[in-house]
C-alpha atoms as a PDB file:
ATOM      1  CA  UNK A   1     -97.330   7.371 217.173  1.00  0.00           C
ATOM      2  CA  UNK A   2     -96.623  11.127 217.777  1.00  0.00           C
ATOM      3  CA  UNK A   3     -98.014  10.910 221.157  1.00  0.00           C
ATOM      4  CA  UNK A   4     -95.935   8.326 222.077  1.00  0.00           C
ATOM      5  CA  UNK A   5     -93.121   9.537 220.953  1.00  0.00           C
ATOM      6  CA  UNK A   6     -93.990  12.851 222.826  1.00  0.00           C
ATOM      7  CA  UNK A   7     -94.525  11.179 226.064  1.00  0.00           C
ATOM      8  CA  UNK A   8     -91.797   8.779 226.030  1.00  0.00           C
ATOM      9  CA  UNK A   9     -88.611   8.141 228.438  1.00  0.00           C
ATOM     10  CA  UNK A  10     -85.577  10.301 227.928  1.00  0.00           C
ATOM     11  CA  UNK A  11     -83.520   7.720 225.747  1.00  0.00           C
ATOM     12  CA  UNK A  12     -79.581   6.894 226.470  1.00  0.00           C
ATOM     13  CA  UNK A  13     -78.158   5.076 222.983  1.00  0.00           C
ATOM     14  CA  UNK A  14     -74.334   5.560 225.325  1.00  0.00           C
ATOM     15  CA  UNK A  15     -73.035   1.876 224.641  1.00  0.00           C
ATOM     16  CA  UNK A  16     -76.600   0.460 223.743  1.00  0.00           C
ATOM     17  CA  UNK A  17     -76.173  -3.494 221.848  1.00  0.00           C
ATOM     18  CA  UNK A  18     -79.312  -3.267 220.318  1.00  0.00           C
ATOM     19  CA  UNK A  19     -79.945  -3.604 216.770  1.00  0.00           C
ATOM     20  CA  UNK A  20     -83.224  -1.410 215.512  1.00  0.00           C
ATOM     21  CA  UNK A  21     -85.554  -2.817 212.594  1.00  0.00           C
ATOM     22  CA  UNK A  22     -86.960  -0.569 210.316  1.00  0.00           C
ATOM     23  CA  UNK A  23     -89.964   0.791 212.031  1.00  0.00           C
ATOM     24  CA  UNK A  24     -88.447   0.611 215.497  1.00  0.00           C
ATOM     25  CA  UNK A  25     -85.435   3.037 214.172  1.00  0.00           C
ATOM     26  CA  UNK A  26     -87.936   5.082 212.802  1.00  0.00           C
ATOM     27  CA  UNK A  27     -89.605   5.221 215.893  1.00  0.00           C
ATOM     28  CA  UNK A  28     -86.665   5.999 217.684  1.00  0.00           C
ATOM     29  CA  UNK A  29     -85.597   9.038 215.182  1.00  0.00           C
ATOM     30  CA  UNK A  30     -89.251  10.937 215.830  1.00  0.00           C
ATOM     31  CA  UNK A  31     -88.669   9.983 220.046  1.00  0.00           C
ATOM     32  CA  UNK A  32     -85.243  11.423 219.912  1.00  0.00           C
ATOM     33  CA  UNK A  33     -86.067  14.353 217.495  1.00  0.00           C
ATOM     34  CA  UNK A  34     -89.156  15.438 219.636  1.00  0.00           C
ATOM     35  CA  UNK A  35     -87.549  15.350 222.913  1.00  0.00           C
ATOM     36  CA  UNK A  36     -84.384  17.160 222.188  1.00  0.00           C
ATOM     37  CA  UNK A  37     -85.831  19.489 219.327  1.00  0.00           C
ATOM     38  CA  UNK A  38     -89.719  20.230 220.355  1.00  0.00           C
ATOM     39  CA  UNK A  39     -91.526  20.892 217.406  1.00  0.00           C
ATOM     40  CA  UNK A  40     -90.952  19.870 213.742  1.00  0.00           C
ATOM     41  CA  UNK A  41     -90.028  22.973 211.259  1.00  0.00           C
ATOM     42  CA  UNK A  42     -92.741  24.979 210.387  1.00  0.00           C
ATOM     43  CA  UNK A  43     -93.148  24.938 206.988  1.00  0.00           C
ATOM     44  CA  UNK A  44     -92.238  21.775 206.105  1.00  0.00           C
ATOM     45  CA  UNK A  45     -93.881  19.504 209.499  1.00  0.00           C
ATOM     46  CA  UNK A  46     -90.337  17.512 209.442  1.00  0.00           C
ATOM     47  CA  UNK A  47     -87.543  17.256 211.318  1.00  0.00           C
ATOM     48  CA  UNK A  48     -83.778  17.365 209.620  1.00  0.00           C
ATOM     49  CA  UNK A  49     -81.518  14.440 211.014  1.00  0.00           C
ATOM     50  CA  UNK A  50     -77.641  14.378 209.950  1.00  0.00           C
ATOM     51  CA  UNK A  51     -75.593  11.067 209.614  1.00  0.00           C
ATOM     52  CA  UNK A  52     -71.395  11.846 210.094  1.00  0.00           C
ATOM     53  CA  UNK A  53     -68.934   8.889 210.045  1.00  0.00           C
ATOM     54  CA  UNK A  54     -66.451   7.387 207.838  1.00  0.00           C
ATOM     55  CA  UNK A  55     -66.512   5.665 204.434  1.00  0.00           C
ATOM     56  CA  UNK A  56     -68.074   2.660 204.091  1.00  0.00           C
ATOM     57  CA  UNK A  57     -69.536   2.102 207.639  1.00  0.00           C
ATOM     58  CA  UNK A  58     -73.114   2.110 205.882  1.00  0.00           C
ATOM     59  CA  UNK A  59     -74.499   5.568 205.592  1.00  0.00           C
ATOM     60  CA  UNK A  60     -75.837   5.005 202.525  1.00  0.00           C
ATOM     61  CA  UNK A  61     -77.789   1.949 203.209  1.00  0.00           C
ATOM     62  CA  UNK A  62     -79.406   2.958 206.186  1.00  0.00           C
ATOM     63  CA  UNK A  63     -80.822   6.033 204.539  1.00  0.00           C
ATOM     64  CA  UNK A  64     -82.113   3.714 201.794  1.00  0.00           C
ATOM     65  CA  UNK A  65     -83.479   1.205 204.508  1.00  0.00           C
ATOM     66  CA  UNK A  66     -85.489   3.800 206.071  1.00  0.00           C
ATOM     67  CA  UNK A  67     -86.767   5.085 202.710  1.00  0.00           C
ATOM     68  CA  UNK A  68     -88.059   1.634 201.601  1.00  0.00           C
ATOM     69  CA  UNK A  69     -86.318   2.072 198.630  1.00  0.00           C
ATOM     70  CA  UNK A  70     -82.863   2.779 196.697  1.00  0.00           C
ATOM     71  CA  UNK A  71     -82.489   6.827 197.350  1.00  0.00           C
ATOM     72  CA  UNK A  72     -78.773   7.081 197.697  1.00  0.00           C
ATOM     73  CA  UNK A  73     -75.962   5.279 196.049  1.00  0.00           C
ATOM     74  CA  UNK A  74     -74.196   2.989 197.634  1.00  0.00           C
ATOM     75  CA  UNK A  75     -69.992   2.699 196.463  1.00  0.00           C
ATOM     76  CA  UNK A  76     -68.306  -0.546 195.907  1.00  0.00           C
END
């Protein structure tokens, strides 16, 4: 997978319709992550990925979605 990902297309998400399952978003994260960051941090072999927008657009949930399980609260 982390050849793949190394060797992959540039990737464009501008305006992009599609709608990413689980493995295919995590897919994409480790594409995106190796091609604009190059290696993953030193001591820890992982990569740090942010998530900014505003309340209640579903944060939360995809965080938990890509965990597998309930990691982060999600508010009413």
């Amino acid at each position: 997978m982390i050849e793949k990902a190394r060797n992959a297309e540039p990737i464009s998400l501008l305006d992009s319709p599609k709608v990413y399952e689980r493995e295919e978003l995590l897919d994409l994260l480790l594409t995106i992550s190796m091609q604009r960051c190059g290696e993953p941090n030193t001591k820890t072999g992982r990569y740090t990925i942010g998530m900014v927008g505003y309340p209640n657009v579903g944060k939360s949930s995809v965080i938990n979605v890509l965990c597998g399980s309930k990691k982060v609260g999600v508010a009413a």
